[in-house]
Protein backbone atom coordinates (compact mmCIF):
# COMPACT_ATOMS: atom_id res chain seq x y z
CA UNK A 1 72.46 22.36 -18.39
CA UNK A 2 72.19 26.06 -20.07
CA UNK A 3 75.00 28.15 -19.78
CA UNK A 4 73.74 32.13 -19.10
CA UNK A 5 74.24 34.18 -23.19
CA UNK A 6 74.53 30.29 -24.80
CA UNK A 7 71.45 28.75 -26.25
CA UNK A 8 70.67 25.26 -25.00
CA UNK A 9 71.08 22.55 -27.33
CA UNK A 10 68.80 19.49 -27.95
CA UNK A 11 70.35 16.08 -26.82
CA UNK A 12 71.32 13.48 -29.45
CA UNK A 13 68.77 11.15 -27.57
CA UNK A 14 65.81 13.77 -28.53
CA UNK A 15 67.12 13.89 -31.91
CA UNK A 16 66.88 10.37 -32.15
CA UNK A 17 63.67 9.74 -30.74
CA UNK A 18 62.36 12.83 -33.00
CA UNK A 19 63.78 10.80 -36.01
CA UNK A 20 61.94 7.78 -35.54
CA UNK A 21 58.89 9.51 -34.46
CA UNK A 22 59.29 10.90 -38.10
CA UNK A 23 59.78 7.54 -39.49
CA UNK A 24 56.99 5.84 -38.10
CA UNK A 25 54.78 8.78 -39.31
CA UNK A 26 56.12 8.15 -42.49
CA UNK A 27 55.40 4.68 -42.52
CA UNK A 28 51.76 5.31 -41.08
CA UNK A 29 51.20 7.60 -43.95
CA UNK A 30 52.31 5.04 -46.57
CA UNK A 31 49.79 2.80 -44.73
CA UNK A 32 46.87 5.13 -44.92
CA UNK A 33 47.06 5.45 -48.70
CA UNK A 34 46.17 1.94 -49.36
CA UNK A 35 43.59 2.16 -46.65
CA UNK A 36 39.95 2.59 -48.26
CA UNK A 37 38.42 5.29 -45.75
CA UNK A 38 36.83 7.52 -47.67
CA UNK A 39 37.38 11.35 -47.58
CA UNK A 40 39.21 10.67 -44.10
CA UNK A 41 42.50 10.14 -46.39
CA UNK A 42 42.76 13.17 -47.19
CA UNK A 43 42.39 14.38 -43.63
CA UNK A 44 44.51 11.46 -42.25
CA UNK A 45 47.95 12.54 -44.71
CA UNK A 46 47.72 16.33 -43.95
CA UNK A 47 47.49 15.67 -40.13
CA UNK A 48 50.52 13.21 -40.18
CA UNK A 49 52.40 15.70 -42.72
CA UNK A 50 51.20 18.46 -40.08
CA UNK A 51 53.02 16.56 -36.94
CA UNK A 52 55.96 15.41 -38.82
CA UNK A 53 56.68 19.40 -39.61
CA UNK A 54 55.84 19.83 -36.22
CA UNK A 55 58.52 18.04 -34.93
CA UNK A 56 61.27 18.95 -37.57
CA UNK A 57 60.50 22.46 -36.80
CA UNK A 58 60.61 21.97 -33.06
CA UNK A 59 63.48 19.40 -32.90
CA UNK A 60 65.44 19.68 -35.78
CA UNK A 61 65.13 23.41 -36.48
CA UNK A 62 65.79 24.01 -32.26
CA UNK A 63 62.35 26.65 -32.04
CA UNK A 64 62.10 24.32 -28.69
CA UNK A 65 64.97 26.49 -27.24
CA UNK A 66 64.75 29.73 -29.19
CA UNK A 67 63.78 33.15 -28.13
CA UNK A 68 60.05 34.15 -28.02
CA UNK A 69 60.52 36.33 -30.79
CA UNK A 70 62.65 34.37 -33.06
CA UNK A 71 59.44 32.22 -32.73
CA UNK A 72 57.05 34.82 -33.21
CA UNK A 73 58.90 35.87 -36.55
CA UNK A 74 58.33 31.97 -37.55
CA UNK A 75 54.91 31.93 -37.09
CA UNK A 76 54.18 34.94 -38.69
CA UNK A 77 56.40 33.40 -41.54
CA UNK A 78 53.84 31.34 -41.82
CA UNK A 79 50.72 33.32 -41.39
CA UNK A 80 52.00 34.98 -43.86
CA UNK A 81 52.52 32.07 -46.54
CA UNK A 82 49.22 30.58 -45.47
CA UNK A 83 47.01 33.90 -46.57
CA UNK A 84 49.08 33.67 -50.04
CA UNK A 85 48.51 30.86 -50.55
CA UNK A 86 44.84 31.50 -50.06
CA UNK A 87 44.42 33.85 -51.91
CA UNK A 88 46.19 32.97 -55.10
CA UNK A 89 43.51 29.91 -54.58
CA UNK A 90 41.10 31.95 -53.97
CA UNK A 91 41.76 33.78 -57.42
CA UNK A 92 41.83 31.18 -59.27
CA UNK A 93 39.26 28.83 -58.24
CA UNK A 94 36.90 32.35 -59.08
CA UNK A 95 37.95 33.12 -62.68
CA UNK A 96 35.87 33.39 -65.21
CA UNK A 97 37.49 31.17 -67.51
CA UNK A 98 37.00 33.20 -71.72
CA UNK A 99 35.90 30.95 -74.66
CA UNK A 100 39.10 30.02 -76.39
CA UNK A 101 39.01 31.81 -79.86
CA UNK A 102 40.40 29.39 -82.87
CA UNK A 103 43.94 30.56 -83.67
CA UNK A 104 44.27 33.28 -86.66
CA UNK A 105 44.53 31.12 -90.03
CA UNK A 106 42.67 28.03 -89.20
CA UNK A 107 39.56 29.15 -91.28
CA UNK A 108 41.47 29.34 -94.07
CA UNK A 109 43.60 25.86 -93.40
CA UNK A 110 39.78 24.39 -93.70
CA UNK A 111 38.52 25.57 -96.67
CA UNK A 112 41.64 24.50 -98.43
């Protein structure tokens, strides 16, 4: 029951079941990694790691009973860390990577 001005607060029992939810993600990820299915493991780990942040955010972090723009400001959060981090890959992965020069004095540490 919500009291008018209070936030509602998640039950112990949806914690719980949250928690093992968690767990047995967990475990099916552990599972997976020994499984030989190709390029589907890759696929397989980041939607289980996906779901289990799901839920923590949801249950655990209480976005379930927040205001629409308390969520908003979360997902924009991370919008916002997504496109960094895509574009810091982005950089990188399109370097030009320069022909490493030999360091000053090793001509000379050659000749003798």
């Amino acid at each position: 029951m919500s009291v008018p001005g209070k936030p509602a607060e998640v039950s112990g029992v949806t914690l719980f079941v949250a928690w093992c939810a968690i767990l047995v993600l967990g475990a099916f990820s552990l599972v997976m990694r020994f499984a030989h299915i190709g390029s589907f493991t890759f696929l397989t780990g980041f939607g289980v790691a996906v779901i289990q942040t799901t839920l923590v955010a949801l249950f655990f972090m209480e976005l379930v009973h927040e205001k629409p723009t308390i969520r908003f400001a979360f997902v924009t959060c991370l919008s916002l860390f997504a496109l960094l981090v895509t574009l810091v890959t982005v950089d990188v992965i399109t370097r030009s990577i320069p022909p490493l020069q030999d360091p000053p004095g090793t001509a000379q540490r050659y000749r003798g």
